[in-house]
C-alpha atoms as a PDB file:
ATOM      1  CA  UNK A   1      86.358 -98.133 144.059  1.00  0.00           C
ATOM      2  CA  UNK A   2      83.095-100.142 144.303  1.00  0.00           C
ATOM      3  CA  UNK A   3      81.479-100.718 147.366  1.00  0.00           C
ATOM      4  CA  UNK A   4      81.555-104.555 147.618  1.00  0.00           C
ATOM      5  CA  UNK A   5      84.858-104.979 146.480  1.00  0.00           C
ATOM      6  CA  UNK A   6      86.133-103.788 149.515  1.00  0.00           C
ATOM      7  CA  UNK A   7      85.663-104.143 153.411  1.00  0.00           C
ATOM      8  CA  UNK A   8      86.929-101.307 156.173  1.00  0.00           C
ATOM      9  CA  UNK A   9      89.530-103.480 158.018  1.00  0.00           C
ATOM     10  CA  UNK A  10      89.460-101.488 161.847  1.00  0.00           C
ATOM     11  CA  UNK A  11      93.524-100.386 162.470  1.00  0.00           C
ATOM     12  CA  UNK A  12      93.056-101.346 166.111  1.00  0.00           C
ATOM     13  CA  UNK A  13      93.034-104.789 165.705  1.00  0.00           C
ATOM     14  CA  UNK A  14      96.854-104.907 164.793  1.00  0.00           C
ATOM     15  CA  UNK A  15      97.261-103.601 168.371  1.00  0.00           C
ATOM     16  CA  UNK A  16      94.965-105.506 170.021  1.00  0.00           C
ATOM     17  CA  UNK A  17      95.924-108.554 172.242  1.00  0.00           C
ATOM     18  CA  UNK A  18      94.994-111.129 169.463  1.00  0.00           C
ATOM     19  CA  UNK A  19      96.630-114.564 168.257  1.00  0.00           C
ATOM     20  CA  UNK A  20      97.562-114.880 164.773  1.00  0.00           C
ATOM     21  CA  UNK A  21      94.580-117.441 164.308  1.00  0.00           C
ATOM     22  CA  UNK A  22      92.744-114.933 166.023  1.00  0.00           C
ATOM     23  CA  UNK A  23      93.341-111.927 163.874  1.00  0.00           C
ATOM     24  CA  UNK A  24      92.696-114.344 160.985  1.00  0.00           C
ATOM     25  CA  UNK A  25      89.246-115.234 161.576  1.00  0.00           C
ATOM     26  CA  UNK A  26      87.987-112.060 163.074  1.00  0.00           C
ATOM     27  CA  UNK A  27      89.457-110.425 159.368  1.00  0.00           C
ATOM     28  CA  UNK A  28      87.350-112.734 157.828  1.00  0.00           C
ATOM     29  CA  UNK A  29      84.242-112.222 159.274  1.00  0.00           C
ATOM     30  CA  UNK A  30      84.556-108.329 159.193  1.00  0.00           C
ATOM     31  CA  UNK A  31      85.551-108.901 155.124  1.00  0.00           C
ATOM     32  CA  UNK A  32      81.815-111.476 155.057  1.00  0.00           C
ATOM     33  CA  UNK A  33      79.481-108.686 153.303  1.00  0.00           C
ATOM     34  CA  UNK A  34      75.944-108.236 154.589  1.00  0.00           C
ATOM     35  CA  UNK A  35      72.876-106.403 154.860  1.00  0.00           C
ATOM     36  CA  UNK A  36      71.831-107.065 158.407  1.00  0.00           C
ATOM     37  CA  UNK A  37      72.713-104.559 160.861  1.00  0.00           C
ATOM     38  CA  UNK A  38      71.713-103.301 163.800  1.00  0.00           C
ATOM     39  CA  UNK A  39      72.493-101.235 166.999  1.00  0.00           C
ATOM     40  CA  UNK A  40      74.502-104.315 168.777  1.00  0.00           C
ATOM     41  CA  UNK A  41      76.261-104.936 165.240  1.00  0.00           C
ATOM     42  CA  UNK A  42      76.625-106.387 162.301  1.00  0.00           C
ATOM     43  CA  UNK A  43      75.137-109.936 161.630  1.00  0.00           C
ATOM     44  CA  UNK A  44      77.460-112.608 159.793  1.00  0.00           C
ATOM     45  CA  UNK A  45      76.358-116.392 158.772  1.00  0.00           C
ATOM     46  CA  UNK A  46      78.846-118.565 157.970  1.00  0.00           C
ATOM     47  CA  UNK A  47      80.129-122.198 158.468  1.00  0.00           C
ATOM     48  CA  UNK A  48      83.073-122.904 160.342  1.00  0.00           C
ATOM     49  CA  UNK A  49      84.376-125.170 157.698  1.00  0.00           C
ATOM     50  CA  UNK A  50      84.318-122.340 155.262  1.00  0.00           C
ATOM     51  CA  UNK A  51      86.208-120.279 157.762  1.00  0.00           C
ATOM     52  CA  UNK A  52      89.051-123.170 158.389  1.00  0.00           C
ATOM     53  CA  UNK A  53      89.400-123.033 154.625  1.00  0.00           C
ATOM     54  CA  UNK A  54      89.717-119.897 154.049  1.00  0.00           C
ATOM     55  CA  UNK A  55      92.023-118.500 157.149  1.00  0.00           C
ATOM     56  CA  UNK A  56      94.212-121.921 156.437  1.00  0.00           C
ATOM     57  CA  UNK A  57      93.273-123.770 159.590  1.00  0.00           C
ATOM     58  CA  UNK A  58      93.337-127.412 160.006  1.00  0.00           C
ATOM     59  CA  UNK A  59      89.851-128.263 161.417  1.00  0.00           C
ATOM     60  CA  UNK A  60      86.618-126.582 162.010  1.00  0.00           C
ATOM     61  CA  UNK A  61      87.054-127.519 166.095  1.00  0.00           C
ATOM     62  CA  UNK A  62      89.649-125.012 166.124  1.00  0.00           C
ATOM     63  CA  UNK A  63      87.729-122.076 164.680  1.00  0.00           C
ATOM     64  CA  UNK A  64      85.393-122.805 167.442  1.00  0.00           C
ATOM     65  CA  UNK A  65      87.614-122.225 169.946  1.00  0.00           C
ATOM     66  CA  UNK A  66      89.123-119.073 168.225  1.00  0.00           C
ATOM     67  CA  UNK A  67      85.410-117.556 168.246  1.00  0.00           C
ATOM     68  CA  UNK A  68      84.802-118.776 171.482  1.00  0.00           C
ATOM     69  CA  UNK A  69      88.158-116.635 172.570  1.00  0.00           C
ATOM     70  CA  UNK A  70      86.944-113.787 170.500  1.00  0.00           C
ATOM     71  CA  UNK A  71      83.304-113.989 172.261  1.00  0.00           C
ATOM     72  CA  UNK A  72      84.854-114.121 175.397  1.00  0.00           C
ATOM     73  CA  UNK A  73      87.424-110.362 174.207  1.00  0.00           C
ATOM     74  CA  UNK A  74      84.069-108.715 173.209  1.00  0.00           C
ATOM     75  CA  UNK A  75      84.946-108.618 169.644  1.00  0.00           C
ATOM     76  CA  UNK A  76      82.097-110.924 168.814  1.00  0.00           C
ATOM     77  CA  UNK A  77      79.046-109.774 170.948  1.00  0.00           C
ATOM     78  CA  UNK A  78      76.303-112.426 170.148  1.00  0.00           C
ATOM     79  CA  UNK A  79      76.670-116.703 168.776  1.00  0.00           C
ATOM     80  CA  UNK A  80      73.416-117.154 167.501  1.00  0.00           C
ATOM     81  CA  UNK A  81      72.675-121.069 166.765  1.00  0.00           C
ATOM     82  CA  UNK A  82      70.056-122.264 164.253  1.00  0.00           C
ATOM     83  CA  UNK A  83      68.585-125.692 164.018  1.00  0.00           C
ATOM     84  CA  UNK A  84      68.144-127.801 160.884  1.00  0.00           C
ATOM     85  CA  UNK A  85      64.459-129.919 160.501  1.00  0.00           C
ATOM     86  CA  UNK A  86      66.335-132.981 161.907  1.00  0.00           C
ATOM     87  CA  UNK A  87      66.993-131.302 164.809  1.00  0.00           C
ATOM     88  CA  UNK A  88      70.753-130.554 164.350  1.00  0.00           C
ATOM     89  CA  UNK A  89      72.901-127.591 164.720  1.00  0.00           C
ATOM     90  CA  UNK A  90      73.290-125.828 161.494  1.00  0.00           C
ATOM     91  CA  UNK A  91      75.534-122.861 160.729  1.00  0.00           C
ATOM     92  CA  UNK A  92      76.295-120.099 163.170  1.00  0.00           C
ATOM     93  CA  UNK A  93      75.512-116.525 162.925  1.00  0.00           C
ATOM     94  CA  UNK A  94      77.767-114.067 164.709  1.00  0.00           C
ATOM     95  CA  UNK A  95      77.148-110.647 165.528  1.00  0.00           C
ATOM     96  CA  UNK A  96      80.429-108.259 165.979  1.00  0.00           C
ATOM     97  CA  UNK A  97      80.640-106.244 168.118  1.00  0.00           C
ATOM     98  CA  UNK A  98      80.793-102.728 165.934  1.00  0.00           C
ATOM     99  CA  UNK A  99      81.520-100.730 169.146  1.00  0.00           C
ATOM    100  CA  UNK A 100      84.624-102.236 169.308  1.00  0.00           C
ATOM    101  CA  UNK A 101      85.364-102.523 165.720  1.00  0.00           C
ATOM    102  CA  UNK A 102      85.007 -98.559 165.046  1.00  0.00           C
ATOM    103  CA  UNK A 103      87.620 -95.805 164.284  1.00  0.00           C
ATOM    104  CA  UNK A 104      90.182 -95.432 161.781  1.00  0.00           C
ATOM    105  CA  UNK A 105      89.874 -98.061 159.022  1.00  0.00           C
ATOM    106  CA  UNK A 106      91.598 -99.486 156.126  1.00  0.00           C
ATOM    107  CA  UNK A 107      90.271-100.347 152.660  1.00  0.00           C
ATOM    108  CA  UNK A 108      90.987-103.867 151.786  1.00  0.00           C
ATOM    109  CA  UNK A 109      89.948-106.086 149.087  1.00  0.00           C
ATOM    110  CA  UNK A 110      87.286-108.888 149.751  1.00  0.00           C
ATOM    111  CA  UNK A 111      89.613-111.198 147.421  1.00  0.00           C
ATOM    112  CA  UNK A 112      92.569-111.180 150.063  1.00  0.00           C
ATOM    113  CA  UNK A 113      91.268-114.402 150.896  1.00  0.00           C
ATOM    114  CA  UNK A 114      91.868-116.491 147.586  1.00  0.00           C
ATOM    115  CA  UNK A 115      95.071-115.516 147.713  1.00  0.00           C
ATOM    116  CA  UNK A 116      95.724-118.567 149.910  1.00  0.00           C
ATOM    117  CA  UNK A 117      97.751-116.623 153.120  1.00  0.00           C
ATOM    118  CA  UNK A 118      98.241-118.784 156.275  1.00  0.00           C
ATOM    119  CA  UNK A 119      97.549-116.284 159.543  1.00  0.00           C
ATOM    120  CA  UNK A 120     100.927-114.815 159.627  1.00  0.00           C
ATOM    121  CA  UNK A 121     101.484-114.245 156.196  1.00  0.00           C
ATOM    122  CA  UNK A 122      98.074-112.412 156.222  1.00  0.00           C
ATOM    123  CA  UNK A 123      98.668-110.360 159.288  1.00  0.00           C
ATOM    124  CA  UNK A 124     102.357-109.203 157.660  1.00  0.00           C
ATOM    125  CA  UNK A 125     100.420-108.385 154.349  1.00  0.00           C
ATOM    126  CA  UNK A 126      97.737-106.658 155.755  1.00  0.00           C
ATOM    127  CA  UNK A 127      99.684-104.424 158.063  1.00  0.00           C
ATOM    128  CA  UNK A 128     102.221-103.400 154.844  1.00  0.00           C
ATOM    129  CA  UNK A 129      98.375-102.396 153.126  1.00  0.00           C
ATOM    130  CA  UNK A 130      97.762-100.355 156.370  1.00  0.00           C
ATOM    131  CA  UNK A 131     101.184 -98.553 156.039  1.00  0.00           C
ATOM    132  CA  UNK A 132     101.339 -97.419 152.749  1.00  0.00           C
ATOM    133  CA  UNK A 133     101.233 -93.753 152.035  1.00  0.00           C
ATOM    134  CA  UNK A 134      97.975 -92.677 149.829  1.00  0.00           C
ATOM    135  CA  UNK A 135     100.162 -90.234 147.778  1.00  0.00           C
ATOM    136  CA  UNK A 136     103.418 -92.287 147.619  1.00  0.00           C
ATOM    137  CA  UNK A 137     101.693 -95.708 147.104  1.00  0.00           C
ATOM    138  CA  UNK A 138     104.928 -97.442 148.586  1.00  0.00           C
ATOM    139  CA  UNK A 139     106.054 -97.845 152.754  1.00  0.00           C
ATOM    140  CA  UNK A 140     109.646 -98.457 154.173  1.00  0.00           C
ATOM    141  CA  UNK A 141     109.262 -99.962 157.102  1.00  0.00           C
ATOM    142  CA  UNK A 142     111.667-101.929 158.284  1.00  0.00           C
ATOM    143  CA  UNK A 143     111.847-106.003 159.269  1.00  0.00           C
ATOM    144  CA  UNK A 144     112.650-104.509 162.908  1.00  0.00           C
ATOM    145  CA  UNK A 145     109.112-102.285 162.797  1.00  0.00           C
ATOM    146  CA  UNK A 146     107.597-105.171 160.872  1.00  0.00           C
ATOM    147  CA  UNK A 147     108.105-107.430 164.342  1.00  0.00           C
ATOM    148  CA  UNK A 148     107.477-105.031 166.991  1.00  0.00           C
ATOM    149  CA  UNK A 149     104.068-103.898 165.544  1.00  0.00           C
ATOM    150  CA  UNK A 150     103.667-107.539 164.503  1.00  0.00           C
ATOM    151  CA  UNK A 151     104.918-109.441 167.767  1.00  0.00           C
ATOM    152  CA  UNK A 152     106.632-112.086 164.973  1.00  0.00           C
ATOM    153  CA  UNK A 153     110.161-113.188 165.161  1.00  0.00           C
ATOM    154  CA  UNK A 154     112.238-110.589 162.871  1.00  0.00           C
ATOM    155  CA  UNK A 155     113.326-114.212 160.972  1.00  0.00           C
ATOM    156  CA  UNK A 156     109.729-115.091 160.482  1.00  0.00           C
ATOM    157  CA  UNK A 157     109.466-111.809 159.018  1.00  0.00           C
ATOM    158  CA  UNK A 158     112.010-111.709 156.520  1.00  0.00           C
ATOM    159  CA  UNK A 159     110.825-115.229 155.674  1.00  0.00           C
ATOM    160  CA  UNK A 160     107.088-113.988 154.650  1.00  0.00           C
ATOM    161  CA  UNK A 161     108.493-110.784 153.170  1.00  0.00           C
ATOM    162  CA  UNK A 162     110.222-113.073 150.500  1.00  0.00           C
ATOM    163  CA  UNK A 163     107.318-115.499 150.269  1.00  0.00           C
ATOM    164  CA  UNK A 164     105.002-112.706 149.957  1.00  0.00           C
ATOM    165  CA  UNK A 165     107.434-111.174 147.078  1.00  0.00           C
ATOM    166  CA  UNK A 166     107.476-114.579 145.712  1.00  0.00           C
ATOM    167  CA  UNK A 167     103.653-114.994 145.223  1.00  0.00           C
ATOM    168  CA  UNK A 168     103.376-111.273 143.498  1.00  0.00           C
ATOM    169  CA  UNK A 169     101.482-110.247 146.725  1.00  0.00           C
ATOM    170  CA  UNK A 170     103.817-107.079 147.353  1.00  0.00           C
ATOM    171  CA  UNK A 171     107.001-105.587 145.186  1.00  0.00           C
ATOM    172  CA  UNK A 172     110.308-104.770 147.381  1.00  0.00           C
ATOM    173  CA  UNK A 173     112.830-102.699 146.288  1.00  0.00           C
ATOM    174  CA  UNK A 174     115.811-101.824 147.264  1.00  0.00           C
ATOM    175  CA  UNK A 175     116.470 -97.445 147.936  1.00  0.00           C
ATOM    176  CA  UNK A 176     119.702 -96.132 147.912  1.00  0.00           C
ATOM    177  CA  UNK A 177     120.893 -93.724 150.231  1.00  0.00           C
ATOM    178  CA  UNK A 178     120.966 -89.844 148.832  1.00  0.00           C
ATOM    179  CA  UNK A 179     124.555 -89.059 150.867  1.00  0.00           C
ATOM    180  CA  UNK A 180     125.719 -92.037 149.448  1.00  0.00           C
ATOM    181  CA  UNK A 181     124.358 -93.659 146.412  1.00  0.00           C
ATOM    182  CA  UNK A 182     126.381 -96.838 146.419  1.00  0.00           C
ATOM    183  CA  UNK A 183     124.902 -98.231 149.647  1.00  0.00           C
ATOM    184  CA  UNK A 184     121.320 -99.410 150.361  1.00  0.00           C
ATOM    185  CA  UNK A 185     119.283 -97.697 153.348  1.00  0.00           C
ATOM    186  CA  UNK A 186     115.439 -99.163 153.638  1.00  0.00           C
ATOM    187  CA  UNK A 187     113.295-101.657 152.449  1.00  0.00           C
ATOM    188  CA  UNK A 188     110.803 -99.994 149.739  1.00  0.00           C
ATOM    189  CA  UNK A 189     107.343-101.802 149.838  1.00  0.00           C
ATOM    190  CA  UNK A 190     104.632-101.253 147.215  1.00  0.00           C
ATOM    191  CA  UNK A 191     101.248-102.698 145.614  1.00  0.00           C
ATOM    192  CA  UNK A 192     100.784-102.782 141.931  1.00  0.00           C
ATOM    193  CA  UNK A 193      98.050-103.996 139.852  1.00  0.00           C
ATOM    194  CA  UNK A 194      99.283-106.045 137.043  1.00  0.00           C
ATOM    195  CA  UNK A 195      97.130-107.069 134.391  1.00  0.00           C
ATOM    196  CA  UNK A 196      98.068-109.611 132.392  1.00  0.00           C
ATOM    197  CA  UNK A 197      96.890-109.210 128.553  1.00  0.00           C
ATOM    198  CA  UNK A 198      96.414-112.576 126.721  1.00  0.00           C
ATOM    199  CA  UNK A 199      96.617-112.619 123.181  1.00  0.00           C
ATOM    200  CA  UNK A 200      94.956-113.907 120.904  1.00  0.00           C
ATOM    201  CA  UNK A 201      96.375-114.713 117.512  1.00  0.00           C
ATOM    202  CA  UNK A 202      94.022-115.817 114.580  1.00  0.00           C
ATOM    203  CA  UNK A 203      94.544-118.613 112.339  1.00  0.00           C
ATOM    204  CA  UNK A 204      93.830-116.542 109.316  1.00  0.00           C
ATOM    205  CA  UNK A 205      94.000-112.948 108.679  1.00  0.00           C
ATOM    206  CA  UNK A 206      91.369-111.185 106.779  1.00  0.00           C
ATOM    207  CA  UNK A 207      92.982-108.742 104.433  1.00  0.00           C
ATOM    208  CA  UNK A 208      92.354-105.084 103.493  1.00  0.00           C
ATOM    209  CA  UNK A 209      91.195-105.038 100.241  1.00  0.00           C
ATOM    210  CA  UNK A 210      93.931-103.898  97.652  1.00  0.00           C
ATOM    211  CA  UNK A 211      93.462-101.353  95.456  1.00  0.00           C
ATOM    212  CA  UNK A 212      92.825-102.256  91.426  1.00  0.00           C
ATOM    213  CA  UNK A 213      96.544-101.947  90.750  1.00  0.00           C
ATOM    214  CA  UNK A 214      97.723-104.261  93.367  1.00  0.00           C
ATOM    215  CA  UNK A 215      98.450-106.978  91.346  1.00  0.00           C
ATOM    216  CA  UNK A 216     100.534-109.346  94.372  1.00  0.00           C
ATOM    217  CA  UNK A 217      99.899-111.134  97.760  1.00  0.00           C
ATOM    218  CA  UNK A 218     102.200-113.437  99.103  1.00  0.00           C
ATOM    219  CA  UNK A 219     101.547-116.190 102.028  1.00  0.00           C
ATOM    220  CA  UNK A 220     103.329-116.382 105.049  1.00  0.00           C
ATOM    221  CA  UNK A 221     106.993-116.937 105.368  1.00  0.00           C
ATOM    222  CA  UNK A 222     109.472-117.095 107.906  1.00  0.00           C
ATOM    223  CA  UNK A 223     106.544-115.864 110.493  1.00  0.00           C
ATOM    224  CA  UNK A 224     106.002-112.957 108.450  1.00  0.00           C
ATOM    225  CA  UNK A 225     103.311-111.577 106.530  1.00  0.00           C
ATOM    226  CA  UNK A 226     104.419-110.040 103.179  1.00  0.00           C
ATOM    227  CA  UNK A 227     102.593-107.504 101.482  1.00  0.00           C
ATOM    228  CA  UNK A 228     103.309-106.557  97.231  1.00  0.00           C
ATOM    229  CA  UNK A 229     101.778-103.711  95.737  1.00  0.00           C
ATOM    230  CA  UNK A 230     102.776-103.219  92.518  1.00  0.00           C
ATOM    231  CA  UNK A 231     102.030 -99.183  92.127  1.00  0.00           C
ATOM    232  CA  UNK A 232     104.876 -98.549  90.229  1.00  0.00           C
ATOM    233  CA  UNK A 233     106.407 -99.982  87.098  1.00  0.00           C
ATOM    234  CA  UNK A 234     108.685-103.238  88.099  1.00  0.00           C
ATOM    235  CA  UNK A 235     109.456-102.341  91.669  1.00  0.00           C
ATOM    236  CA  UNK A 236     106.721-103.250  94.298  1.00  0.00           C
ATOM    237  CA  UNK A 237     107.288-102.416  98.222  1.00  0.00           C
ATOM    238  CA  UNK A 238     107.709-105.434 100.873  1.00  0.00           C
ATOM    239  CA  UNK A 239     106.009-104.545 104.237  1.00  0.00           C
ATOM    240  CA  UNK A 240     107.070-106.706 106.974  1.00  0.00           C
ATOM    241  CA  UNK A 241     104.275-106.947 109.690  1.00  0.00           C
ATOM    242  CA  UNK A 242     105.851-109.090 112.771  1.00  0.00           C
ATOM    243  CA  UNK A 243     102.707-110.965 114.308  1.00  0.00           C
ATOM    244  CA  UNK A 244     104.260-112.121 117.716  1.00  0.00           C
ATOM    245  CA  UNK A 245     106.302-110.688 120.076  1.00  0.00           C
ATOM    246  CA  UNK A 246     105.440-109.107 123.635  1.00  0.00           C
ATOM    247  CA  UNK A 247     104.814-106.061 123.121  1.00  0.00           C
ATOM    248  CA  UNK A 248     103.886-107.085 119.852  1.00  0.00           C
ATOM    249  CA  UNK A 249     106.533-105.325 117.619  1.00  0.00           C
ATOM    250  CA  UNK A 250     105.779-104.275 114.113  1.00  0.00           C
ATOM    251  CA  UNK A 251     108.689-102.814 111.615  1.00  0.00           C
ATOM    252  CA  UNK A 252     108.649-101.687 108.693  1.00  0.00           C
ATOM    253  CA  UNK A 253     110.950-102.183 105.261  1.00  0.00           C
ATOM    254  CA  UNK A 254     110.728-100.883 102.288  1.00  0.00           C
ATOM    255  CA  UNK A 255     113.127-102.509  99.551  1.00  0.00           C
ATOM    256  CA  UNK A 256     112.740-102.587  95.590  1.00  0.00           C
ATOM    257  CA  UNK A 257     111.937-105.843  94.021  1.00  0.00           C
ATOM    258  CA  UNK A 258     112.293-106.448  90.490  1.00  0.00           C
ATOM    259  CA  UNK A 259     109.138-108.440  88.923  1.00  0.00           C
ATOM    260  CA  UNK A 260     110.175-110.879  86.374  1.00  0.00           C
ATOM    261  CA  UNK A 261     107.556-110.532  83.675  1.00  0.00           C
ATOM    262  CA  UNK A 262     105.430-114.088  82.304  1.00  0.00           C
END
C-alpha cells in the first residue's frame, strides 16, 4: 500500500450531523495530500471551483456556503485568504481541524474522486469501504442498515446500490441461506480489482528458426498459423497455433500429411 495512494478517511464523520454536500467536501479536503501540518491541523489549498467539480456541485457559491457550515461545526478550524498582485482574492487555504478528525480511520483511495460520484452515491460507497471485513473482503449489510447509518431513503438506496453495481464501483451478490439453499438471505457486497489486459497482436510474426531438415512453412489461413516440418519421410506434422481468443487459447493437432513430390 503506498503512502500517497491513500488518505485515512475518520469513521466519525458517517455519524456526525453532516449534509450529504457536506460530507462530500469535507472527504475531499481530508483526501487533498500535503506537507503542512501543525498543532491546530492540517493545511489544505485549493479552489472552490476544483472542489464543485470534483464533489459534483453546481457552482463554486455553494461550496462556500458548505465550508462556511463546516467552519461554523468546528470541522474546519481556520479560512485563510490570500491576495493576488491585483489585489483580488485568490484561492483559500483551510486548516482542519485534526482534533476533531482523529480516531478510528479508514484507508481510502485518493482516486475515489475520478470516479465521478454525486454526494450520495459517494457517502453509500464509502460507508460499504468502511464495512467490509479485512479477512472476508466482502460486507452484508442490508438496504435497511444502509439507510439508518446513512439517513437516505431505503429507495434512494437501492437506487445507488444498482448504479454503483452498474459503474463496476462495488460487486453484489446474492447468498443463499444454509437451512435452506433455494432461498436468498443478504445482500453480499465486495471490492475487486480488475485489471484489464490489452493485447496486442503483431502484424507479422517472427519465426523460430527451423532446423536444417525443415523443409516447409506455410502462411496464414483461416486465422491460423500452420507450421510443416518435414522430419520424417512423406508425413510432416500440422501445428495449429490459435492467435486470438480471450484467454488466448492455443491447441494443438497433429495429423499426417502426405507430400506430393516435384
Amino acid at each position: 500500500m503506498l503512502k500517497l495512494d491513500y488518505f485515512k478517511l475518520p469513521n466519525y464523520i458517517f455519524a456526525a450531523d453532516l449534509t450529504h454536500n457536506e460530507f462530500a467536501v469535507l472527504v475531499y479536503l481530508i483526501s487533498l495530500h500535503t506537507n503542512i501540518h501543525s498543532k491546530t491541523g492540517d493545511y489544505k489549498r485549493v479552489r472552490q471551483t476544483t472542489i464543485a467539480h470534483s464533489c459534483g456541485i453546481k457552482t463554486a457559491q455553494t461550496v462556500s456556503r458548505i465550508i462556511k457550515s463546516l467552519h461554523e461545526k468546528g470541522f474546519i478550524s481556520h479560512i485563510i485568504k490570500a491576495y493576488r498582485p491585483d489585489n483580488l482574492i485568490g484561492t483559500y487555504t483551510y486548516v482542519l481541524n485534526t482534533e476533531k478528525l482523529c480516531g478510528e480511520y479508514t484507508p481510502i483511495k485518493r482516486s475515489v474522486f475520478t470516479r465521478n460520484l454525486n454526494a450520495k452515491q459517494l457517502k453509500v460507497y464509502l460507508y460499504l469501504l468502511k464495512c467490509i471485513d479485512k479477512k472476508l473482503r466482502y460486507c452484508w449489510n442490508s438496504f435497511s442498515d444502509i439507510s439508518n447509518a446513512l439517513k437516505i431513503k431505503r429507495d434512494d438506496v437501492i437506487a445507488i446500490v444498482s448504479d454503483l453495481v452498474y459503474e463496476r464501483c462495488i460487486r453484489k451478490t446474492r447468498k443463499l441461506r444454509y437451512d435452506n439453499r433455494n432461498v436468498y438471505s443478504d445482500n453480499v457486497y465486495s471490492i475487486k480489482t480488475v485489471r484489464l489486459i490489452k493485447k496486442r497482436l503483431k502484424k507479422e510474426l517472427q519465426f523460430l528458426i527451423c532446423p536444417q531438415n525443415c523443409n516447409h512453412i506455410s502462411t496464414y489461413k483461416n486465422k491460423f498459423v500452420h507450421l510443416y516440418n518435414s522430419t520424417l519421410s512423406e508425413l510432416c506434422q500440422s501445428i495449429f497455433l490459435r492467435v486470438r481468443g480471450s484467454p488466448q487459447n492455443r491447441s494443438s493437432i497433429y495429423k499426417p500429411v502426405v507430400l506430393l513430390r516435384k
